[in-house]
C-alpha atoms as a PDB file:
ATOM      1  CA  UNK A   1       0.736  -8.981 -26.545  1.00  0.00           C
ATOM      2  CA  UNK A   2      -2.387 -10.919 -25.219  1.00  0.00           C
ATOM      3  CA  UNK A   3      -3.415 -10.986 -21.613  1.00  0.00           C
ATOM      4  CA  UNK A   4      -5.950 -12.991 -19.582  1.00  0.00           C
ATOM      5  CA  UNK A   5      -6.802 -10.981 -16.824  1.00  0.00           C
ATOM      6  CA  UNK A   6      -9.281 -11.567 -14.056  1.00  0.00           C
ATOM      7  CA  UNK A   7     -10.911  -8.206 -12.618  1.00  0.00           C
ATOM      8  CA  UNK A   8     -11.938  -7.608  -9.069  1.00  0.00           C
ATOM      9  CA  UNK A   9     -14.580  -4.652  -9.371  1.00  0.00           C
ATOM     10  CA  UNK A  10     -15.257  -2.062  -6.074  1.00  0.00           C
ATOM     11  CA  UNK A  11     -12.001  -3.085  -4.183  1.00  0.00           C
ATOM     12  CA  UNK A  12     -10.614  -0.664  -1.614  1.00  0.00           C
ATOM     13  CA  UNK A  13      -7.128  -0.722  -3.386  1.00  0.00           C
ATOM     14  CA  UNK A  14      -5.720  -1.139  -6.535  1.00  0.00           C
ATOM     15  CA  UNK A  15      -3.732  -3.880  -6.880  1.00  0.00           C
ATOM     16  CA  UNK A  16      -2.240  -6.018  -9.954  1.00  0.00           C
ATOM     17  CA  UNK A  17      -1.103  -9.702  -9.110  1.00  0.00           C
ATOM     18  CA  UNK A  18       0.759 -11.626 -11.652  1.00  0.00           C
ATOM     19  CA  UNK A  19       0.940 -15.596 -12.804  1.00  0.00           C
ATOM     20  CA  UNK A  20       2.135 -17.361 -15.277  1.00  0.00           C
ATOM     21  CA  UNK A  21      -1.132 -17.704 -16.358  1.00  0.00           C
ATOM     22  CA  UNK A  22      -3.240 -14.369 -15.717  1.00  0.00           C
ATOM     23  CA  UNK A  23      -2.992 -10.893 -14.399  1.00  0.00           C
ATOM     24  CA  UNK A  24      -5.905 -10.706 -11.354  1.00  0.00           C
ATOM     25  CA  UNK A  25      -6.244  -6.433 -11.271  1.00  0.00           C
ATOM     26  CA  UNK A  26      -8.041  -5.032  -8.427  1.00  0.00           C
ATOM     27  CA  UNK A  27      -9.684  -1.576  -9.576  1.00  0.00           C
ATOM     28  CA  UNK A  28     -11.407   0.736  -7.317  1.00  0.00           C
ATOM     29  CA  UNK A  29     -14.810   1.082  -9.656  1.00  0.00           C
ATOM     30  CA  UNK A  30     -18.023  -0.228  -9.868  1.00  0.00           C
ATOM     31  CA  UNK A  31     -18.767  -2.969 -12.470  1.00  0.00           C
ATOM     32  CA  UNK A  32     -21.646  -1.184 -13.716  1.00  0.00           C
ATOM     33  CA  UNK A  33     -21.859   1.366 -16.679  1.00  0.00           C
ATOM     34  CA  UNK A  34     -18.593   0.472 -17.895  1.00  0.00           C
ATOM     35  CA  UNK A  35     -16.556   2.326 -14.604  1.00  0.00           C
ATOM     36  CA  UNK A  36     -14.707  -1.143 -13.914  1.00  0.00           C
ATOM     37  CA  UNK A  37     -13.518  -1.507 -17.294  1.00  0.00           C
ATOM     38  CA  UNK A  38     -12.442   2.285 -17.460  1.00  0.00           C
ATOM     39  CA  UNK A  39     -10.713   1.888 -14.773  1.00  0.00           C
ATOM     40  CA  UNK A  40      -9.050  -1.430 -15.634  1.00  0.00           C
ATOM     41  CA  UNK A  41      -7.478   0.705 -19.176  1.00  0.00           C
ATOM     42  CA  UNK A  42      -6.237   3.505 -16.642  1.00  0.00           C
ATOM     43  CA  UNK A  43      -4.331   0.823 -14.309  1.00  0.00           C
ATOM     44  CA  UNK A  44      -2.796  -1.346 -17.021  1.00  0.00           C
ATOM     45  CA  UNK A  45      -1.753   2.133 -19.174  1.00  0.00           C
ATOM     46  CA  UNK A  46      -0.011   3.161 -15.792  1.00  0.00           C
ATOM     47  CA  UNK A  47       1.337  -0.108 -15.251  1.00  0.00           C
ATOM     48  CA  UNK A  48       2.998  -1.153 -18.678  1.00  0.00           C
ATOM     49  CA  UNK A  49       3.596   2.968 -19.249  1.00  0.00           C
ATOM     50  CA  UNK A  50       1.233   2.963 -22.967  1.00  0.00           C
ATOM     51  CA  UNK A  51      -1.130   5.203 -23.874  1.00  0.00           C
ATOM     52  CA  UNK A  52      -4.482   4.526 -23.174  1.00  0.00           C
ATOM     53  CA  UNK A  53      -5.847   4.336 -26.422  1.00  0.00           C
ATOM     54  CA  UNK A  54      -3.594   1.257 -27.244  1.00  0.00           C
ATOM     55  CA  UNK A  55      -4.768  -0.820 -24.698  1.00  0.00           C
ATOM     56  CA  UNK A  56      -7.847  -2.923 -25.917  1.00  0.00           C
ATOM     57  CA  UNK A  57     -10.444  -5.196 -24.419  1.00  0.00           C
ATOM     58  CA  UNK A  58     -10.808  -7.856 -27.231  1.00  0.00           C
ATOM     59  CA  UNK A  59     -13.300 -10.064 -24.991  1.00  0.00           C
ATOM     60  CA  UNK A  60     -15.029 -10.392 -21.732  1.00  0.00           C
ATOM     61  CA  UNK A  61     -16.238  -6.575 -22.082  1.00  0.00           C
ATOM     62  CA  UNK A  62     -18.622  -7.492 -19.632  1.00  0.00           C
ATOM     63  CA  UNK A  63     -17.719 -10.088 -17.266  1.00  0.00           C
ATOM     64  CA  UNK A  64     -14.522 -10.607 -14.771  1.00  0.00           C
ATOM     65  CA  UNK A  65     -12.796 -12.726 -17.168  1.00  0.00           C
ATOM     66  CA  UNK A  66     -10.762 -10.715 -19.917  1.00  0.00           C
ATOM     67  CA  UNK A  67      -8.232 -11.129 -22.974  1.00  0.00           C
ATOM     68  CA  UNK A  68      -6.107  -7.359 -23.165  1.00  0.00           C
ATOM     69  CA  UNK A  69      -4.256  -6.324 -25.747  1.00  0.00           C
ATOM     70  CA  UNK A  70      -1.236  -4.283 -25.160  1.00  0.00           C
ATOM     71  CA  UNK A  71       1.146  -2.971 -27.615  1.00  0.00           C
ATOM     72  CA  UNK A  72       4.120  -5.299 -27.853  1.00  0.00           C
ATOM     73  CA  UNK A  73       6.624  -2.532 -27.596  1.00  0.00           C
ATOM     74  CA  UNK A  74       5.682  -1.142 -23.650  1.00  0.00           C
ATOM     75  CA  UNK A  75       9.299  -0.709 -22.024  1.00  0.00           C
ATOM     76  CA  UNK A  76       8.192   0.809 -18.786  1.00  0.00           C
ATOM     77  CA  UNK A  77       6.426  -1.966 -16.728  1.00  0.00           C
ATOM     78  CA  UNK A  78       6.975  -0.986 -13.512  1.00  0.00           C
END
């Protein structure tokens, strides 16, 4: 599945806020040097329970605005 999500870089807590029509993720790294987008893999693979690996950022590698890809068959959002 295909997600627009909206990233908050260098927030104090990690948070993940859900609407119909995005995901806005809060991750405690710096947008620089690819840290925030690191981060944003480690927070979604936690959230939806996939590996790492399977999660992909197919655009918006370097802004706030992002389409995810996450494998289809993730049974343990939390």
């Amino acid at each position: 599945m295909r997600l627009h999500v909206r990233v908050v870089p260098n927030a104090k807590k990690v948070r993940i806020e859900e609407t119909e029509a995005e995901l806005k993720v809060w991750v405690d790294a710096p947008a620089r040097d690819g840290k925030a987008n690191k981060r944003l893999i480690e927070i979604l693979s936690k959230h939806y329970g996939a590996k790492k690996a399977a999660i992909k950022i197919i655009s918006g590698e370097k802004g706030r605005e992002k389409i995810i890809e996450v494998p289809d068959d993730v049974t343990n959002r939390q």
